[in-house]
Structure formats: structure tokens, C-alpha cells
N, C-alpha and C. Protein backbone atom coordinates (compact mmCIF):
# COMPACT_ATOMS: atom_id res chain seq x y z
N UNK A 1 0.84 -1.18 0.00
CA UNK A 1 0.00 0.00 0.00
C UNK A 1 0.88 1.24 0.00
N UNK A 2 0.32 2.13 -0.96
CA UNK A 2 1.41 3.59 -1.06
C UNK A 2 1.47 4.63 0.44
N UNK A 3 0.36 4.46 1.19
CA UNK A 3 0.39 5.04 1.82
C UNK A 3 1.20 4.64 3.33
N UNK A 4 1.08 3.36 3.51
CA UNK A 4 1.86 2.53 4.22
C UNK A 4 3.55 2.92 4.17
N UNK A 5 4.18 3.20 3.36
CA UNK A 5 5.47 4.06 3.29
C UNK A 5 5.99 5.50 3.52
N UNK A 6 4.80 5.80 3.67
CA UNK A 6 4.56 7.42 3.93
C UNK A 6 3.65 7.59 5.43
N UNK A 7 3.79 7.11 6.06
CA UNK A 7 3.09 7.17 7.65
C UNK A 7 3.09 8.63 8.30
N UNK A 8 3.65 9.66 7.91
CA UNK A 8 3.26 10.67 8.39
C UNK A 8 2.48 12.06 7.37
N UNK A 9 2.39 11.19 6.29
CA UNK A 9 1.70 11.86 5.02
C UNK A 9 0.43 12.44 5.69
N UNK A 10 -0.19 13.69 5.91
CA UNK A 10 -1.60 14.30 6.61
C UNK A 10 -2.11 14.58 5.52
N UNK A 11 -1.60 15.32 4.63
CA UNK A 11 -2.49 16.52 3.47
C UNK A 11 -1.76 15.71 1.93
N UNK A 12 -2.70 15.83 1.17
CA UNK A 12 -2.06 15.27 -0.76
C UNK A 12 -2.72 15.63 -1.36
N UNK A 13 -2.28 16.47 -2.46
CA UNK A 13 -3.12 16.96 -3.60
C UNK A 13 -2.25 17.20 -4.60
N UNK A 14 -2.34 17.60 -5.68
CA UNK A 14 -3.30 17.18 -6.08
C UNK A 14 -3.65 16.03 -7.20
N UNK A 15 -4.53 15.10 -7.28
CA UNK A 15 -4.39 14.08 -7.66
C UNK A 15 -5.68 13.84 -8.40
N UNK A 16 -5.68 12.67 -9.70
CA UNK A 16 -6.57 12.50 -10.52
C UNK A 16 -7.47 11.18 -9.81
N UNK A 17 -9.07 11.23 -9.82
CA UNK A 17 -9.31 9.60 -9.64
C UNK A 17 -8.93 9.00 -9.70
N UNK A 18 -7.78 8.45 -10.80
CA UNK A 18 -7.22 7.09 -11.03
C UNK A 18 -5.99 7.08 -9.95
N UNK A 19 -5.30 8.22 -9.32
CA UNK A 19 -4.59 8.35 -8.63
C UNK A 19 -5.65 7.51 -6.80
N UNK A 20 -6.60 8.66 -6.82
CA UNK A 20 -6.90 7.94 -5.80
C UNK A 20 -7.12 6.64 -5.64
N UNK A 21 -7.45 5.77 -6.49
CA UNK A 21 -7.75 4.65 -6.78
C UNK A 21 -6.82 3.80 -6.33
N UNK A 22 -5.54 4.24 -6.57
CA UNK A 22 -4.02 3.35 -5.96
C UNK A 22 -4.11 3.88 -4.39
N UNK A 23 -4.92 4.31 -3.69
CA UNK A 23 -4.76 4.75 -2.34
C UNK A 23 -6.15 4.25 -1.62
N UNK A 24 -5.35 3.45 -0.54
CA UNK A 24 -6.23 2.56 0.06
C UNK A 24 -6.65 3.85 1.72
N UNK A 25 -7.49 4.09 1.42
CA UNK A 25 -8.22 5.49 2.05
C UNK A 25 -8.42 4.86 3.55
N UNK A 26 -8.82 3.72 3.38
CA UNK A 26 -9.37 3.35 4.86
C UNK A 26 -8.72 2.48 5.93
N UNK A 27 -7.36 2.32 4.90
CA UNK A 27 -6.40 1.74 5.86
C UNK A 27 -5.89 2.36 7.07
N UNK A 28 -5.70 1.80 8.45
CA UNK A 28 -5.05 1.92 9.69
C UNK A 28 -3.90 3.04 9.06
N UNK A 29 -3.19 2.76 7.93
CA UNK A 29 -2.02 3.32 7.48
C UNK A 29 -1.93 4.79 7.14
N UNK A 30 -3.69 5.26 6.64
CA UNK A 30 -3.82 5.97 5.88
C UNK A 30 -4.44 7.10 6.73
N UNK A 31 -3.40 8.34 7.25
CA UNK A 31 -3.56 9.08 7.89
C UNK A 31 -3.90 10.76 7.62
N UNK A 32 -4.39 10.58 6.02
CA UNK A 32 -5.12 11.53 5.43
C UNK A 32 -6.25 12.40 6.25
N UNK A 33 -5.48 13.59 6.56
CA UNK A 33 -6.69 14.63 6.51
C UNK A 33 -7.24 15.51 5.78
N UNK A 34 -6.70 15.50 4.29
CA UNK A 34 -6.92 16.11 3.41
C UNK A 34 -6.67 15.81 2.50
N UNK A 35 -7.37 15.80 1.25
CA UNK A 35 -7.35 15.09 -0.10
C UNK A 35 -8.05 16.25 -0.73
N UNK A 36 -6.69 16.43 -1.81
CA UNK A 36 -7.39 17.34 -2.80
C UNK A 36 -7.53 16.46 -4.64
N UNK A 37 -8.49 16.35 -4.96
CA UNK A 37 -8.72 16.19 -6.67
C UNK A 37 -8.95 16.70 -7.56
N UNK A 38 -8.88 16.43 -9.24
CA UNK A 38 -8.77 16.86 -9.81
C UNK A 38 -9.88 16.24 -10.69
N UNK A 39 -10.78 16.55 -11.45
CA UNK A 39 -11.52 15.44 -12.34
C UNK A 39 -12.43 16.22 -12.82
N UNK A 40 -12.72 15.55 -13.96
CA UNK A 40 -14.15 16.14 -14.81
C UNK A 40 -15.64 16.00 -13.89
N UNK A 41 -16.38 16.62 -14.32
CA UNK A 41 -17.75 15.98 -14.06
C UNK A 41 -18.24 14.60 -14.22
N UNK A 42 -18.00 14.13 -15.23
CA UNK A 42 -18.70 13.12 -15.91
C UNK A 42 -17.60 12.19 -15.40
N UNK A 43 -17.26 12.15 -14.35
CA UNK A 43 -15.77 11.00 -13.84
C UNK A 43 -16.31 10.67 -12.58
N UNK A 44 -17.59 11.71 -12.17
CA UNK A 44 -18.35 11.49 -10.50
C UNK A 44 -18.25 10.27 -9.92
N UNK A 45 -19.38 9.13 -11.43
CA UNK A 45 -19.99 8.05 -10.94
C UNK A 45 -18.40 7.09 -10.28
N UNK A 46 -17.55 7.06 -11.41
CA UNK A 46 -16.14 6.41 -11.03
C UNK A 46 -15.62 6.70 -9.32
N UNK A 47 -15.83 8.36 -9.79
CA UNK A 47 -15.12 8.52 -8.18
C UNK A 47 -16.15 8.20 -6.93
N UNK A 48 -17.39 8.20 -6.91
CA UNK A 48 -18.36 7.72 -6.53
C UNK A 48 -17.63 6.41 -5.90
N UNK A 49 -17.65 5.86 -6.82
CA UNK A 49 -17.28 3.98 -6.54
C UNK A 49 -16.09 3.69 -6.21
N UNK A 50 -15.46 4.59 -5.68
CA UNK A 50 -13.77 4.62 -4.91
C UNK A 50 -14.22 4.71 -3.73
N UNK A 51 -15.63 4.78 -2.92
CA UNK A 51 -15.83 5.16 -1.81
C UNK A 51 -17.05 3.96 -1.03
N UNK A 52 -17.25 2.98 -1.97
CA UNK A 52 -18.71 2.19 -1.87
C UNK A 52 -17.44 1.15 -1.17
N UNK A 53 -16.55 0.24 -1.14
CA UNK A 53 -15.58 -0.59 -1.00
C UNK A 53 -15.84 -0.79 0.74
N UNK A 54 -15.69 1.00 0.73
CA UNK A 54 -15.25 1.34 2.49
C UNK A 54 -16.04 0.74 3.41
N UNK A 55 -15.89 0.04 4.35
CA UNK A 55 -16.06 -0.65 5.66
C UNK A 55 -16.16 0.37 6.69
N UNK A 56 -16.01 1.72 6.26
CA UNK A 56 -15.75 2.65 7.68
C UNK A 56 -15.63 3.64 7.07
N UNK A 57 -15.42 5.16 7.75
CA UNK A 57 -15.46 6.19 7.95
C UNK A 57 -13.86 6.38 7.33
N UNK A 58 -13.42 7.16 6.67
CA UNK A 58 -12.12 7.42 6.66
C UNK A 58 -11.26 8.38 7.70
N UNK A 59 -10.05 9.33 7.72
CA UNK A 59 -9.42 10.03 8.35
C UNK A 59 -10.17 11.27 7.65
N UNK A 60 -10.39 11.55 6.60
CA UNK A 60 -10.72 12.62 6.02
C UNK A 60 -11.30 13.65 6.48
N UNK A 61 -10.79 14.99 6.60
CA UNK A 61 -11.48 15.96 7.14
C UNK A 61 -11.92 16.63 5.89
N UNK A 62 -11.04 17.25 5.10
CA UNK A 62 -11.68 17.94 4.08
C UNK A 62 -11.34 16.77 2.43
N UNK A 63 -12.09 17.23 1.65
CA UNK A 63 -11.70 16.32 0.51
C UNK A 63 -12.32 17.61 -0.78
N UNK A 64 -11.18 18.33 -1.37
CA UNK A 64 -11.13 19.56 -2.02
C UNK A 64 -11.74 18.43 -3.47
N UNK A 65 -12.37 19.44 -4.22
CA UNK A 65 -13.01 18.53 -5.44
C UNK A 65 -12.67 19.82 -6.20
N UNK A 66 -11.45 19.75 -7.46
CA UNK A 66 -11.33 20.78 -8.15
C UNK A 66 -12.38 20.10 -10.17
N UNK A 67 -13.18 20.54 -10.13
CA UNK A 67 -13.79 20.42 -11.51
C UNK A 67 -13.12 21.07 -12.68
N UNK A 68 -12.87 20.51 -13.89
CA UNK A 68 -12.75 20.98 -14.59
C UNK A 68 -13.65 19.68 -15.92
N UNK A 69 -13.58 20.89 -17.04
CA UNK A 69 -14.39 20.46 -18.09
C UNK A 69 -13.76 20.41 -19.53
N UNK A 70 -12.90 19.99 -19.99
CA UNK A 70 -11.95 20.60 -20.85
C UNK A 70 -13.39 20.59 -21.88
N UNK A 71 -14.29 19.96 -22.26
CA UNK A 71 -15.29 19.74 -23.47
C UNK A 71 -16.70 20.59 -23.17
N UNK A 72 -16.60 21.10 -21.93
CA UNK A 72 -17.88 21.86 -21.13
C UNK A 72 -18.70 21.27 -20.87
N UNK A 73 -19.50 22.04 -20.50
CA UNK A 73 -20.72 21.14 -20.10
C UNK A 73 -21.87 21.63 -20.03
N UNK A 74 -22.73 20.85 -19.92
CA UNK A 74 -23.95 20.52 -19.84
C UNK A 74 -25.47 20.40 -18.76
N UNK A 75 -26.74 21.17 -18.76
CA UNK A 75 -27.88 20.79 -18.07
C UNK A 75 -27.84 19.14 -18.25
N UNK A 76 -28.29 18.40 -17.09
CA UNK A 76 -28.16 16.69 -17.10
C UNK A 76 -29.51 16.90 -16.68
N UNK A 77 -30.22 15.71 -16.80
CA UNK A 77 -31.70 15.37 -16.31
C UNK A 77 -31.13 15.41 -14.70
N UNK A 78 -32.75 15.77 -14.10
CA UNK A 78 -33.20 15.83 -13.03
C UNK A 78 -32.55 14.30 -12.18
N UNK A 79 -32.66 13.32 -12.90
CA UNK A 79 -32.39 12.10 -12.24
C UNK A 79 -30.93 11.68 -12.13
N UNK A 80 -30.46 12.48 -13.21
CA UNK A 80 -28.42 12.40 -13.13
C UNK A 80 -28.81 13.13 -12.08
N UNK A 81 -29.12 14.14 -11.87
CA UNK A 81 -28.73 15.26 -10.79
C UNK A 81 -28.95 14.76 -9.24
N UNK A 82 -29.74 13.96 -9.21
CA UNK A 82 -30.27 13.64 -7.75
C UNK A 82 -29.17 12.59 -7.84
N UNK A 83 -28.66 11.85 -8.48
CA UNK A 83 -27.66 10.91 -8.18
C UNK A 83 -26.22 11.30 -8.07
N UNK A 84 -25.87 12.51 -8.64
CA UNK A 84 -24.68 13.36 -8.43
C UNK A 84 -24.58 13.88 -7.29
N UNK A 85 -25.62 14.27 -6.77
CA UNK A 85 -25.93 15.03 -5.67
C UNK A 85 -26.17 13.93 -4.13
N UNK A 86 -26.72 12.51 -4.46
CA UNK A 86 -26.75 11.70 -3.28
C UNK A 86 -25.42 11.12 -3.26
N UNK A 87 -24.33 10.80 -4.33
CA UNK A 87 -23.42 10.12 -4.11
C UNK A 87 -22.45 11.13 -3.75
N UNK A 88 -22.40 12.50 -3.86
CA UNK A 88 -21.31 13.15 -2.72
C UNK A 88 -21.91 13.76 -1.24
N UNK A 89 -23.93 13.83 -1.45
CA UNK A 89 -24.11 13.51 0.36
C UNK A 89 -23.46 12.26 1.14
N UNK A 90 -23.17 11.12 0.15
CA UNK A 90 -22.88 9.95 0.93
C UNK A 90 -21.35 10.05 1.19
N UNK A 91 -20.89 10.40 0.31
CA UNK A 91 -19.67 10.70 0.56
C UNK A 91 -19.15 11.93 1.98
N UNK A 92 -19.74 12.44 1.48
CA UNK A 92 -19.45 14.12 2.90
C UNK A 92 -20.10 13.31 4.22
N UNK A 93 -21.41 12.67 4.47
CA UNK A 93 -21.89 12.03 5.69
C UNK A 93 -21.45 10.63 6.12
N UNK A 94 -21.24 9.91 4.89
CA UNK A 94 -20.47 8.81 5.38
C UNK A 94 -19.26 8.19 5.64
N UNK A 95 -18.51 9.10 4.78
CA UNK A 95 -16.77 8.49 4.30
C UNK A 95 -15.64 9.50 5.00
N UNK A 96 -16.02 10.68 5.20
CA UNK A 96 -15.62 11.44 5.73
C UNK A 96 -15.83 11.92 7.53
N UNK A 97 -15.09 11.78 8.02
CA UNK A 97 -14.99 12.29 9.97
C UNK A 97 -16.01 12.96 9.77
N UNK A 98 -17.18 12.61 10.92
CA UNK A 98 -18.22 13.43 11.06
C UNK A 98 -18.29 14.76 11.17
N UNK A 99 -16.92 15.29 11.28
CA UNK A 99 -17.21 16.69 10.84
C UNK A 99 -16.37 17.22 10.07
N UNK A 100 -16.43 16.26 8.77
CA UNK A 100 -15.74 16.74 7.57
C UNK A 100 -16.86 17.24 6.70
N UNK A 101 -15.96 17.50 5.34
CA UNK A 101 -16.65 18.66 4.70
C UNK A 101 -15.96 18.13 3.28
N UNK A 102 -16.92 18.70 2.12
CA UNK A 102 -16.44 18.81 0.53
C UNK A 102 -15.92 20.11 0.21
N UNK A 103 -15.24 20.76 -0.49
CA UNK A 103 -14.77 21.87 -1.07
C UNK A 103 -14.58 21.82 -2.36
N UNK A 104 -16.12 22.38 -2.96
CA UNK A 104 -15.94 22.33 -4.75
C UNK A 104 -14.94 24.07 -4.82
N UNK A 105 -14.15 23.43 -5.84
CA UNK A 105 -13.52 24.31 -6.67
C UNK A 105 -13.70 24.28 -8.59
N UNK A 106 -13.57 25.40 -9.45
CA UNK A 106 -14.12 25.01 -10.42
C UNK A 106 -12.60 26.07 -11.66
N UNK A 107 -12.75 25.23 -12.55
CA UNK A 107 -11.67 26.13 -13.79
C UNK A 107 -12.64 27.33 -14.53
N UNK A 108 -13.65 26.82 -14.70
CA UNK A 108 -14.44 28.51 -15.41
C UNK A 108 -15.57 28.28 -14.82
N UNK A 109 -16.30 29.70 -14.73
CA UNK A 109 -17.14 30.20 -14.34
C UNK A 109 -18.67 28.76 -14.86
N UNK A 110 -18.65 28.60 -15.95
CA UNK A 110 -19.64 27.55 -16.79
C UNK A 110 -19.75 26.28 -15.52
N UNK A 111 -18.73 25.85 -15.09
CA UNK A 111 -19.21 24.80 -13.79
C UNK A 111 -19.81 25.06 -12.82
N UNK A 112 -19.60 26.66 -12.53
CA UNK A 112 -20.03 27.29 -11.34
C UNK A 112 -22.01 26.93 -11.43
N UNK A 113 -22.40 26.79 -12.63
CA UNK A 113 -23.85 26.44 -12.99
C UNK A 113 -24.00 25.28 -12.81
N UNK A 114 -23.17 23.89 -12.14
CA UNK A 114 -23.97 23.38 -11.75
C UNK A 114 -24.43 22.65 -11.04
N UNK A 115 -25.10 21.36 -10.60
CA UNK A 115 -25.47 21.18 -9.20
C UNK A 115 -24.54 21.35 -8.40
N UNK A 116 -23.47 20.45 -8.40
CA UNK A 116 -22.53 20.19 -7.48
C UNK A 116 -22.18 21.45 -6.65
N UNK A 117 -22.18 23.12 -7.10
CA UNK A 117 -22.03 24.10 -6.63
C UNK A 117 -23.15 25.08 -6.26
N UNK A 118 -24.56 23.95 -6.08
CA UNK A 118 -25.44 24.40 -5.80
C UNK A 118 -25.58 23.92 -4.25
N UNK A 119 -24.34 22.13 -3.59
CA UNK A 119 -24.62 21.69 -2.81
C UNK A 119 -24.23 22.74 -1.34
N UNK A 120 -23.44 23.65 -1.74
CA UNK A 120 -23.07 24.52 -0.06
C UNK A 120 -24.40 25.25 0.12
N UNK A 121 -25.67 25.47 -0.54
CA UNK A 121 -26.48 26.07 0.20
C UNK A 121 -27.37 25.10 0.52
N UNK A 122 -27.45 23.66 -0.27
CA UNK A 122 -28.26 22.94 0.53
C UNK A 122 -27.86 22.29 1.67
N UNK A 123 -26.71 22.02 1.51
CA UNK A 123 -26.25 21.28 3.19
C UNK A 123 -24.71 21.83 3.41
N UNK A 124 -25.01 22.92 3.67
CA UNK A 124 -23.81 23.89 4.31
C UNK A 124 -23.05 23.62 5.48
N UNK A 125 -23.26 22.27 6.28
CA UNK A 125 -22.41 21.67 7.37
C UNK A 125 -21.19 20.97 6.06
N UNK A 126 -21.60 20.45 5.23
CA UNK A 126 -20.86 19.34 4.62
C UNK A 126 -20.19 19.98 3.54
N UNK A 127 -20.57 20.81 2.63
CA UNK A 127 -20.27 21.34 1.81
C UNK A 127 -19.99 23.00 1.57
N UNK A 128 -18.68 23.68 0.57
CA UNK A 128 -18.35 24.63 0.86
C UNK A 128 -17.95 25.31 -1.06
N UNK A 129 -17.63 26.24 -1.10
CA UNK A 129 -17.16 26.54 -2.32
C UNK A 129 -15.91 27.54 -2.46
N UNK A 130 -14.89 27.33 -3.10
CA UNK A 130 -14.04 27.87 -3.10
C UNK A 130 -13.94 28.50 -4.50
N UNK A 131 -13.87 29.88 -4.20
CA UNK A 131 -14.27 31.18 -5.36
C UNK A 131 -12.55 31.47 -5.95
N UNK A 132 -12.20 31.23 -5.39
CA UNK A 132 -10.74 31.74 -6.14
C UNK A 132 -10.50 31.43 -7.34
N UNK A 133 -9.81 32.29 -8.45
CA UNK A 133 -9.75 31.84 -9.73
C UNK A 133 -9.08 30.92 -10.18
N UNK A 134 -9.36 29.93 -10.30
CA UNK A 134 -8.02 28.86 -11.01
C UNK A 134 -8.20 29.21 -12.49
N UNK A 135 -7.09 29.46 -13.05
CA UNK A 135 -7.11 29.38 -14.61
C UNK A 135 -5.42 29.39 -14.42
N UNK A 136 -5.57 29.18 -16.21
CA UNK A 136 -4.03 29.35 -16.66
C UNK A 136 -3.12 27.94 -16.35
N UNK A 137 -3.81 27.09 -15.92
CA UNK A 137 -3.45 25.46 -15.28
C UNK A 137 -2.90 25.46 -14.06
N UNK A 138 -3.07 26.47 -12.95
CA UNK A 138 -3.40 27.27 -11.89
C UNK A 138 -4.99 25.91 -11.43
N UNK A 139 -4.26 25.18 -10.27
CA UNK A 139 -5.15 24.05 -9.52
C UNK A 139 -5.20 24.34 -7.88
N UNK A 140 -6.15 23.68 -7.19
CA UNK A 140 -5.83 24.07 -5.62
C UNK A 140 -4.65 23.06 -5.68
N UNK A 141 -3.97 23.21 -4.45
CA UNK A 141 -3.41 22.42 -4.13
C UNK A 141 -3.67 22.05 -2.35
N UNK A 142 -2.45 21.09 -1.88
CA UNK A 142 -3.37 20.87 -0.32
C UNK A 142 -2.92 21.84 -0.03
N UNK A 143 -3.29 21.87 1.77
CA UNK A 143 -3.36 23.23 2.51
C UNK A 143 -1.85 22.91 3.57
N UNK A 144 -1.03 23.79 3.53
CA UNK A 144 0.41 23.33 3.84
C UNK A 144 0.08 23.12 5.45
N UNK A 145 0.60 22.13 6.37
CA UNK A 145 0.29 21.49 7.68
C UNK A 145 0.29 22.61 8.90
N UNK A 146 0.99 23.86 8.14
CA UNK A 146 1.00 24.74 9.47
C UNK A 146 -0.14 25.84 9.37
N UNK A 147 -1.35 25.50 8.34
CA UNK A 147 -2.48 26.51 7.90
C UNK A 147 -3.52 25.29 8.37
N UNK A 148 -4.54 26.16 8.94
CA UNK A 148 -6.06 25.14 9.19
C UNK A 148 -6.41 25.24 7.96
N UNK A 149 -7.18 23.69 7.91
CA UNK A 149 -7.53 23.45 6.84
C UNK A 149 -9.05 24.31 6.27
N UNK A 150 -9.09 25.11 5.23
CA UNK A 150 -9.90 26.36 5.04
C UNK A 150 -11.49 25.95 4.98
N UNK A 151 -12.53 26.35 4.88
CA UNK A 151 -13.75 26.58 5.03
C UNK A 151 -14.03 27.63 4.66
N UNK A 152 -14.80 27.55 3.23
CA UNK A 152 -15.63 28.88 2.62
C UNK A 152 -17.23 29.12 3.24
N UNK A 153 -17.64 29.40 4.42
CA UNK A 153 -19.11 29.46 4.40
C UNK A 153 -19.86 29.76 3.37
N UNK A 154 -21.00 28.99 2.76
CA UNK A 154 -21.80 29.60 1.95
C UNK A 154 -22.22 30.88 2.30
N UNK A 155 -22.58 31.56 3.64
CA UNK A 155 -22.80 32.48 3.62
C UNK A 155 -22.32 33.92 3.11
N UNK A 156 -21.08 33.57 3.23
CA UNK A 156 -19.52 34.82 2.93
C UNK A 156 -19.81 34.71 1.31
N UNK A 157 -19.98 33.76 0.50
CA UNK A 157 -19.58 33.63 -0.52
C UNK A 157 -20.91 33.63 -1.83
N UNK A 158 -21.00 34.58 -2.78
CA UNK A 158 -22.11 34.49 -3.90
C UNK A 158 -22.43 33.44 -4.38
N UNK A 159 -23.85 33.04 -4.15
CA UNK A 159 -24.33 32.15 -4.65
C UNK A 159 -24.49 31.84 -6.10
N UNK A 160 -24.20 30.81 -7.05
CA UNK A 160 -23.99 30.86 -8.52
C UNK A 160 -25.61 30.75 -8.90
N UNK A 161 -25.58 31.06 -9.67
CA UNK A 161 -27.33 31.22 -10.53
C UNK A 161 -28.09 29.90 -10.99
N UNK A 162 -27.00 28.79 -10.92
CA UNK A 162 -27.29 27.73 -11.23
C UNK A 162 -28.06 27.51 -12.70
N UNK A 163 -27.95 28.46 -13.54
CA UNK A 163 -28.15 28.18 -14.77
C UNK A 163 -28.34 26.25 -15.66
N UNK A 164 -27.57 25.83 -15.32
CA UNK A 164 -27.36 24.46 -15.50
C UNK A 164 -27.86 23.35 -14.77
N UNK A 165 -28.77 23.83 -13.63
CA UNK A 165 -29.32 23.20 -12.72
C UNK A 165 -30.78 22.65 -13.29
N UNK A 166 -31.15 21.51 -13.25
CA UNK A 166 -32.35 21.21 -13.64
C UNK A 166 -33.84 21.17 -12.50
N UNK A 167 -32.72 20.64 -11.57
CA UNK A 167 -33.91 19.96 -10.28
C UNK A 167 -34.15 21.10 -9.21
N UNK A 168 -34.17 20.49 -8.00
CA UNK A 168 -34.65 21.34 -6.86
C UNK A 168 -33.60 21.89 -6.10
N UNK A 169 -32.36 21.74 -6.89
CA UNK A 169 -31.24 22.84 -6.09
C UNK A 169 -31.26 23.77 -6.71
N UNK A 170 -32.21 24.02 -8.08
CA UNK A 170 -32.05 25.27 -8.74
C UNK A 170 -32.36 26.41 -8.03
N UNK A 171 -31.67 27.76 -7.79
CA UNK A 171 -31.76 28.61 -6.56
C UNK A 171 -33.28 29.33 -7.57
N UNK A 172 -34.20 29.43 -6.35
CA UNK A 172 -35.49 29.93 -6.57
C UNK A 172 -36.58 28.68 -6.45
N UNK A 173 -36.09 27.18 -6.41
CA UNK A 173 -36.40 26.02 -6.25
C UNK A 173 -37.25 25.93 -5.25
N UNK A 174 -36.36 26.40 -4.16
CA UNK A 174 -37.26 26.12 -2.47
C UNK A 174 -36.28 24.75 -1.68
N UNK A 175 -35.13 24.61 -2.43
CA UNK A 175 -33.89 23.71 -1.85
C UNK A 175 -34.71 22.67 -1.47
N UNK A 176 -35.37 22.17 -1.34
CA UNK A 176 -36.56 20.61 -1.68
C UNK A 176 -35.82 19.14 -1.96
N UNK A 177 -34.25 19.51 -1.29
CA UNK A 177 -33.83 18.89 -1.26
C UNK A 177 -34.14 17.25 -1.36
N UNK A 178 -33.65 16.19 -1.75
CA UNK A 178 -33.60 15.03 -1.74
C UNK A 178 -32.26 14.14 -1.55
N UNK A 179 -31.38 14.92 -1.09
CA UNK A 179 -29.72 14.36 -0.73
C UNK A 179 -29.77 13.35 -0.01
N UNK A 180 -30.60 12.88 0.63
CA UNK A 180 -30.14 11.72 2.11
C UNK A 180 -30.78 10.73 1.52
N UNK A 181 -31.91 10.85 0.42
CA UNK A 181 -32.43 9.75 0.02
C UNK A 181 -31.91 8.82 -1.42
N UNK A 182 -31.36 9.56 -1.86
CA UNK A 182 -31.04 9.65 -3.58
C UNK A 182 -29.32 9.23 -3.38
N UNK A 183 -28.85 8.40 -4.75
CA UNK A 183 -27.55 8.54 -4.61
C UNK A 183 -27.16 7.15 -4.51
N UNK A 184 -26.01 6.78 -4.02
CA UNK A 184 -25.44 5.74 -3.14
C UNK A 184 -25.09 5.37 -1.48
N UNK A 185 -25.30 4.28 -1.61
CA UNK A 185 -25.47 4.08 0.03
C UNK A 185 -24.22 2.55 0.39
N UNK A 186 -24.03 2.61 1.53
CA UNK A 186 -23.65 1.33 1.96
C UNK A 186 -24.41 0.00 2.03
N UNK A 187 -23.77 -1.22 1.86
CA UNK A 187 -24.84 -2.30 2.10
C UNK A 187 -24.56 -2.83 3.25
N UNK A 188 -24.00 -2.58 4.23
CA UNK A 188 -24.21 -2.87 5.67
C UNK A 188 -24.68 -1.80 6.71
């Protein structure tokens, strides 16, 4: 195991799904409090299923999600959306230290439309958004060990218009949420 050689490793970023994939998250070994990624949209369901395996809760406090789209993107049906949207509630409530958190970050403004950066106003314990500009191939990276690890309140921060939003996170919706029900779950 990679992480097993690195025993005092806390913070790693930044890294592609397939990267996380070689990292066994829930090992005794694996003393991650921070995981930052890198991935398209349409890579969710994959990264989704890096997290169904788990037997337990990980170390994870924050787990930074940087989006990018090199082909753009797209309004998805209502029913992609509730499943995009339950498989990173399950992720933020289940896989992560009960008082961890997601941190979407995005490369252009066009992602900022859609669900996924609609989730810090529906469940603002778990989820956060980070406004800073990445461009120019300019990525987050982790948060260096002698900085707390950051938290954007939805409140501090402009809410995106959600243009690209189909369902009930669309802002003007009534947040009618369906996150705890929708998605992926554990089978024990």
C-alpha cells in the first residue's frame, strides 16, 4: 500500500481519480486529513465507486473537489442530478470524519452552474465553495500542515445562478432537497 510508506503523510493533492484509486483510504495506514482532486464531471460516478468498497469512515477531514471540463458542459436530467448530488451527500456524511466537509472548486465560471455548486447552500455543514480563480493550469493544491484546513461558508460567498441546474437545487427552487435519500449508500 502507497500510503503505508509514507506514515506521516496528513495533506495530498493534487491528484486524478485514477490516482486515488491506488490509495487505500481506509487503511489503519492511511492518515489523510486532506485530499485534494482533480476530475471532470462526468468521472463522478467512477469517483463515486472509490468510496462504496469502504467498511468505515475514513481520516478525512476535508476532501477539495477541483472540476474541470476541458469539453464543457452541460444541463443533465433531473435524475443524473439527484444521483450526483446523493453520491457526494454519501460521501461528505459517510466516508468522511463526522465533521468533515467537501470543497468544490471550479476552472471557469460555466461549472459554477452546476449542481454540485449548488450543494453549499443545501447542506452547508458538509459542503463549501471555493471562489478563487483557477485558470491558466493554476489548480488548488493541499493546505500546507502549518495553515487550518480552510472553510468557505456559503454564507460569505455568492451564490452561482445555477443556470445548468435542472432539479430542486435550482436557486429559486425552495432547496426541496432530496440528498439523504437519492444517490449511493452502503450495504451494511
Amino acid at each position: 500500500d502507497l500510503l503505508r510508506a509514507m506514515p506521516q503523510l496528513r495533506r495530498l493533492g493534487t491528484l486524478s481519480p485514477s490516482a486515488v484509486a491506488l490509495l487505500n483510504l481506509a487503511s489503519e495506514d492511511c492518515h489523510l486529513e486532506e485530499l485534494v482532486v482533480v476530475m471532470d464531471p462526468d468521472d463522478a460516478p467512477t469517483f463515486f465507486g472509490l468510496f462504496l468498497p469502504l467498511e468505515h469512515r475514513t481520516r478525512l477531514q476535508r476532501l477539495a473537489v477541483y472540476l474541470h471540463a476541458p469539453d464543457g458542459c452541460v444541463r443533465v436530467k433531473e435524475k443524473t442530478e439527484n444521483a450526483i448530488c446523493g453520491g457526494w451527500h454519501s460521501i461528505a456524511t459517510s466516508y468522511l470524519r463526522p465533521s468533515g466537509f467537501v470543497t468544490f472548486s471550479v476552472e471557469n465560471s460555466h461549472l459554477l452552474e452546476t449542481v454540485s455548486c449548488q450543494l453549499p447552500w443545501a447542506e452547508p455543514r458538509h459542503f463549501c465553495l471555493d471562489r478563487a480563480p483557477y485558470s491558466h493550469g493554476r489548480v488548488p493544491r493541499s493546505t500546507p500542515l502549518e495553515e487550518s484546513l480552510p472553510f468557505q461558508a456559503s454564507e460569505l460567498v455568492d451564490r452561482p445562478a445555477g443556470t445548468l441546474v435542472s432539479g430542486p437545487l435550482r436557486p429559486g427552487a425552495g432547496l426541496s432537497s432530496t440528498l439523504g435519500r437519492t444517490g449511493m449508500s452502503r450495504s451494511h
